[in-house]
Protein backbone atom coordinates (compact mmCIF):
# COMPACT_ATOMS: atom_id res chain seq x y z
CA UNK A 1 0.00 0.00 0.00
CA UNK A 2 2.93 2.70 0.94
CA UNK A 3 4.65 1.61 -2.77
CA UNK A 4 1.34 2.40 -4.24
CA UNK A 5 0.58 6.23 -2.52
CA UNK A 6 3.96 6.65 -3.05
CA UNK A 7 3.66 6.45 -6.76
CA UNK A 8 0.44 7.82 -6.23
CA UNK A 9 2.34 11.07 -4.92
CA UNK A 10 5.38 11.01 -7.65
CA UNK A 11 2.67 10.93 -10.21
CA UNK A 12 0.84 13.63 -9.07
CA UNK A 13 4.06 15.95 -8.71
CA UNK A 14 5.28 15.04 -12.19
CA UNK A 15 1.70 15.95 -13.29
CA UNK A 16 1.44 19.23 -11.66
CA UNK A 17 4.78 20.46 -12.58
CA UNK A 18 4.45 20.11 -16.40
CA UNK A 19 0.94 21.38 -16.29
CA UNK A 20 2.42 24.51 -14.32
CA UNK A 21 5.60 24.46 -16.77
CA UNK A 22 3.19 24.43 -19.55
CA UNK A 23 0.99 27.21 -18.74
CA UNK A 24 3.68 29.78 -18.21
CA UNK A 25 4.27 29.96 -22.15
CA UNK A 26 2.15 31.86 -24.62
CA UNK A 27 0.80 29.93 -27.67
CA UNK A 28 3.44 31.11 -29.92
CA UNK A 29 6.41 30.12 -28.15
CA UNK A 30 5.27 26.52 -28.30
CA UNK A 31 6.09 25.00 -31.83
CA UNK A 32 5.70 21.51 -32.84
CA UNK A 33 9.03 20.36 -31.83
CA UNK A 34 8.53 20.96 -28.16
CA UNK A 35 5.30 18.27 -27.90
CA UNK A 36 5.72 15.50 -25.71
CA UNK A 37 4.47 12.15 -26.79
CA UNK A 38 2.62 10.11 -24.57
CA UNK A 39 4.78 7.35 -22.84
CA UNK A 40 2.81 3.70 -22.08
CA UNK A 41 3.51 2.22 -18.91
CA UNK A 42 3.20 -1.45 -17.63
CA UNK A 43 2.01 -2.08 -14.16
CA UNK A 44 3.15 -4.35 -12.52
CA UNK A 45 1.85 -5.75 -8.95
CA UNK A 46 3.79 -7.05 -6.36
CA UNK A 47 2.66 -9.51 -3.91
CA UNK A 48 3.62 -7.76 -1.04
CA UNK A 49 0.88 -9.58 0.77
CA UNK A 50 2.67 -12.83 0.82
CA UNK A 51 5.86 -11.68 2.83
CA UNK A 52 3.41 -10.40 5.72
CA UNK A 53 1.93 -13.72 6.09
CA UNK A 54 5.34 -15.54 6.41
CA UNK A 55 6.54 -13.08 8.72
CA UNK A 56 3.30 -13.72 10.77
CA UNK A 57 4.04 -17.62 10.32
CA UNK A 58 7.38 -17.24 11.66
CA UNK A 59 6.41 -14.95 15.01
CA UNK A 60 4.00 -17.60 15.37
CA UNK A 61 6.04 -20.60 15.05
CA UNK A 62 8.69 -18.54 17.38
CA UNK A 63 6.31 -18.12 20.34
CA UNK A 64 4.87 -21.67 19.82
CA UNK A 65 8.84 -23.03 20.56
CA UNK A 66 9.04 -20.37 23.55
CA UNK A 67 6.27 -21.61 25.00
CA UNK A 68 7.20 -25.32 24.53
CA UNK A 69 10.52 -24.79 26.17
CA UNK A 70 8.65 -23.17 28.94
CA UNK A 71 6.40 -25.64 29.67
CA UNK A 72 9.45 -28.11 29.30
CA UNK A 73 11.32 -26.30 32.21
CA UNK A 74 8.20 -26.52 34.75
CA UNK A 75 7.31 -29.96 34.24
């Protein structure tokens, strides 16, 4: 989620700043050669998901041996 508001944010700053850049210039200073062509871009998702629930697993699995060894001790 932070990867994605982060790009969220970059976006948005990239965006504003050529729409201010732009609007600064009278018609007749922009000529053809100065156009920017549109640029496609893949997304691509990560599953960022997945490394939470082994870190979860892990914790989990750590406490479970804790607890083992303490029971192992009182008896």
């Amino acid at each position: 989620m932070r990867s994605r508001m982060v790009s969220l944010v970059f976006a948005g700053l990239i965006g504003t700043t050529v729409s201010l850049a732009g609007a600064g210039r009278p018609a007749e200073a922009q000529s053809n050669a100065e156009v920017i062509a549109p640029v496609a871009v893949q997304r691509v998702s990560l599953p960022a998901p997945g490394l939470r629930d082994e870190a979860a697993m892990v914790l989990v699995g750590t406490a479970l041996i804790g607890l083992a060894a303490a029971v192992r001790r009182a008896a």
